[in-house]
Protein backbone atom coordinates (compact mmCIF):
# COMPACT_ATOMS: atom_id res chain seq x y z
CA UNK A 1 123.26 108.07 -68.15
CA UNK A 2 122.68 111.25 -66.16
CA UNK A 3 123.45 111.73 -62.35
CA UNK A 4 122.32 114.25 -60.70
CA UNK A 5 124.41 116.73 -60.39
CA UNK A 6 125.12 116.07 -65.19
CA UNK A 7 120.98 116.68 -65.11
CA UNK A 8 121.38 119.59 -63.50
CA UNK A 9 124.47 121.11 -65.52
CA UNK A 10 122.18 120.01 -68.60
CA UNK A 11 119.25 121.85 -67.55
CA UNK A 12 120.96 125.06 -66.57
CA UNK A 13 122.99 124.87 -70.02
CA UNK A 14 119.66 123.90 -72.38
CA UNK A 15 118.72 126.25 -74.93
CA UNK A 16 115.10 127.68 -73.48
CA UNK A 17 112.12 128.25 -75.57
CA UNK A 18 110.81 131.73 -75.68
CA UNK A 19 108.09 131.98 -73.37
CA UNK A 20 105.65 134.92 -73.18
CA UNK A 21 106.47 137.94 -70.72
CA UNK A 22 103.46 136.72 -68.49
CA UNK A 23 104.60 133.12 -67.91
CA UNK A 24 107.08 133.06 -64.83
CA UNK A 25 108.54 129.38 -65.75
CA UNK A 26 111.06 128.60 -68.68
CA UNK A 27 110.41 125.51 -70.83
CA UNK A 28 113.04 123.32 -72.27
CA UNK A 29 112.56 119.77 -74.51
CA UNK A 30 114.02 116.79 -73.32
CA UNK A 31 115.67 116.80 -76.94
CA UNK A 32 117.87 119.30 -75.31
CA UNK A 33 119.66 116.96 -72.85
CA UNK A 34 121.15 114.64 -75.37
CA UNK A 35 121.92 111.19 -73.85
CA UNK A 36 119.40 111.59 -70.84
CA UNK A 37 116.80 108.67 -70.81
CA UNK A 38 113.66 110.85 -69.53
CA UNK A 39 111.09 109.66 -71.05
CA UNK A 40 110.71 105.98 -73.25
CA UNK A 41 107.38 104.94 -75.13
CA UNK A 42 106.76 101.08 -74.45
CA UNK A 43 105.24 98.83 -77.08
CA UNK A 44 102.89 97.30 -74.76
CA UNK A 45 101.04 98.65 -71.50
CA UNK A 46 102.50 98.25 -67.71
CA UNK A 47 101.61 95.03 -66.58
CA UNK A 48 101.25 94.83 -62.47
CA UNK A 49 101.61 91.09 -60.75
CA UNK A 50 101.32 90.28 -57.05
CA UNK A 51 103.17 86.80 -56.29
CA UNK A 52 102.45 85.01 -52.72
CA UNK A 53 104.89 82.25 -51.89
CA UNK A 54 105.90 80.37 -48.77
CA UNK A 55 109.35 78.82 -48.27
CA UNK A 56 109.38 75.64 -45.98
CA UNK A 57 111.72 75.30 -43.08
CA UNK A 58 115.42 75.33 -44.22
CA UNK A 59 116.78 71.84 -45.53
CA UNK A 60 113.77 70.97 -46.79
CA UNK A 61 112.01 70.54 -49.99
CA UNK A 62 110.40 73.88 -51.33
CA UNK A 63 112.48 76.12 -48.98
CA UNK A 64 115.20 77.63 -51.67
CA UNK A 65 113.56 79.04 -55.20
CA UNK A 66 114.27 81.82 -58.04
CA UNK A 67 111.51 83.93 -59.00
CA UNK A 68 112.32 85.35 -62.32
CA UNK A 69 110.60 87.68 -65.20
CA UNK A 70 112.12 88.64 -68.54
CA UNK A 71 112.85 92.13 -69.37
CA UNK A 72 114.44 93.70 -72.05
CA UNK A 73 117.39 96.30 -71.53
CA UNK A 74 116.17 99.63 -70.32
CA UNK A 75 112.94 97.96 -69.37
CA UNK A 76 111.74 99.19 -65.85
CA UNK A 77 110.72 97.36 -62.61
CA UNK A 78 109.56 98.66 -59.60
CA UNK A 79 108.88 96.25 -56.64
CA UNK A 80 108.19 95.24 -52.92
CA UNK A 81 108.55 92.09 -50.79
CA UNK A 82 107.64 91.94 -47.74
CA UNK A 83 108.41 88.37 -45.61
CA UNK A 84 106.86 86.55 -42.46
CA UNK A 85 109.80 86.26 -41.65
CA UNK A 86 113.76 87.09 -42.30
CA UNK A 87 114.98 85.31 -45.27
CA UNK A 88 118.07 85.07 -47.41
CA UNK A 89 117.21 86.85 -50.84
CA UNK A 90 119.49 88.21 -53.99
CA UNK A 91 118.22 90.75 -56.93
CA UNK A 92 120.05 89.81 -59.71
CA UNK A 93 119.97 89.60 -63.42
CA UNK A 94 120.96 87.09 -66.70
CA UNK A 95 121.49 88.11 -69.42
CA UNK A 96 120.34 86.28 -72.46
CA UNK A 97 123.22 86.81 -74.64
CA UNK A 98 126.17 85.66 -72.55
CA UNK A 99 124.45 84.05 -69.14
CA UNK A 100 126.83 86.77 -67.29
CA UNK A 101 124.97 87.16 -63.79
CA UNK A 102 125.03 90.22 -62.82
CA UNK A 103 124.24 90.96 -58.23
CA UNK A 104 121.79 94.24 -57.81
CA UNK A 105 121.04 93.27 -54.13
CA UNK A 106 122.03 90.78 -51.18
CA UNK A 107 121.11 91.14 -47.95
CA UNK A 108 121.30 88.59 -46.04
CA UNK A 109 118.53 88.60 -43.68
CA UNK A 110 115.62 90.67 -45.79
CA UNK A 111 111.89 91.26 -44.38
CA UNK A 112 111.21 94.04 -46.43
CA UNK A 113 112.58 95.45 -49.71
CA UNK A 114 111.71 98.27 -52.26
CA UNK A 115 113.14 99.57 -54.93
CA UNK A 116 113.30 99.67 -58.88
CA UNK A 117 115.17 98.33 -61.53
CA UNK A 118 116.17 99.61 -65.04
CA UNK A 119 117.34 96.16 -67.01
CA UNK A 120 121.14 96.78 -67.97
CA UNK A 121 120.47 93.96 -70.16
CA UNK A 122 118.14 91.66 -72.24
CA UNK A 123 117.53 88.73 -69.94
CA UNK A 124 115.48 87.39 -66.59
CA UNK A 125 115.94 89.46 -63.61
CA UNK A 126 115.03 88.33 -60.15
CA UNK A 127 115.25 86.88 -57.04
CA UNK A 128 117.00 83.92 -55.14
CA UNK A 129 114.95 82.94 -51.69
CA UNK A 130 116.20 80.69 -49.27
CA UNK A 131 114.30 80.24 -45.95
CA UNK A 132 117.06 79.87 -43.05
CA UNK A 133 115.15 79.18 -40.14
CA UNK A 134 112.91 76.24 -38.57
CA UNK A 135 109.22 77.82 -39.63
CA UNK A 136 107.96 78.27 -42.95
CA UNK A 137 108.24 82.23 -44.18
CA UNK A 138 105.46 84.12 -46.06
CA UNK A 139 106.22 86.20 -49.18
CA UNK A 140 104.40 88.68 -50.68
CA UNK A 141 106.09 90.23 -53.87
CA UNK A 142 104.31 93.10 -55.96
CA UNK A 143 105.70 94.40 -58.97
CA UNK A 144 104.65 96.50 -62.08
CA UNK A 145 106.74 97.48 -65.36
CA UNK A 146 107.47 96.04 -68.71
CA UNK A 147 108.18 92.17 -68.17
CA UNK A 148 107.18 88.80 -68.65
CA UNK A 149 106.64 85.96 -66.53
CA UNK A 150 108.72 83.91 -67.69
CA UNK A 151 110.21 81.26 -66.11
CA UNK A 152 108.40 82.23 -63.10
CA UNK A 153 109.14 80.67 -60.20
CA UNK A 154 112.03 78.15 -60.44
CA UNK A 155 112.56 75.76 -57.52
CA UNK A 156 115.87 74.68 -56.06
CA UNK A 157 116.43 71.60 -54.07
CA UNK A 158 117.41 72.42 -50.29
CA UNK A 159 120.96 72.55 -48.94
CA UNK A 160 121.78 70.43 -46.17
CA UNK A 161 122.18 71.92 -43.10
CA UNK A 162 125.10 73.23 -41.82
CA UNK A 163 125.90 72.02 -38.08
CA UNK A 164 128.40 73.49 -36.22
């Protein structure tokens, strides 16, 4: 994979195409940057989802849960969740060859998130909610790439509460 700085070594190094006199911008082919992942025709079309949940209080029934899609490697993800309130929540990833878990995200006390995510691997992707306070918590999560839903939402029973 490119960073930044390899993209632009690889641009200033492509071989150009011969443009006429009167056009002011060179033009190169992505075939000239070996190994960078520009561009990638899907099979299917972009699918776009919008999932609202609501976590009960913590320790009870419904307030843990996994939201998960499937996604092959290389397959793209972009997302947003927004919360009521702060919440515990992980981005991570399974993969369906080995089960290895792999962590993208934690953040311990998330309202908001955005991002995207390019599968390092064939298997379900997504995140681990668990509602630490007394009220229930709203989430909203939007999301559009190449997935499936599937499993979906996958609910946990609650942890007991810790007292100090």
């Amino acid at each position: 994979m490119f960073t930044a700085p390899r993209l632009a070594a690889a641009l200033a190094a492509a071989t150009l195409v011969a443009v006429p006199a009167a056009a002011q911008s060179p033009e190169f082919r992505t075939d000239d940057l070996p190994g960078a992942t520009i561009h990638r025709a899907t099979a299917q079309p972009h699918r776009t989802d919008t999932v609202e949940l609501t976590l009960a209080p913590a320790g009870q029934d419904g307030s843990r849960l996994e939201y998960k899609v499937h996604m092959a490697a290389g397959d793209v993800l972009l997302y947003s969740l927004a919360t009521s309130a702060p919440l515990v929540a992980e981005f991570h990833g399974e993969s369906d060859a080995n089960k290895a878990v792999m962590f993208y995200r934690e953040d311990p006390a998330a309202s908001a998130t955005y991002g995207h995510l390019v599968a390092p691997m064939t298997g379900i992707h997504g995140w681990y909610l668990a509602n630490t306070g007394d009220v229930p918590v709203a989430v909203r999560l939007n999301f559009s790439g190449n997935y499936a839903v599937t499993p979906g939402v996958i609910e946990l029973r609650p942890r007991p509460r810790e007292t100090p």
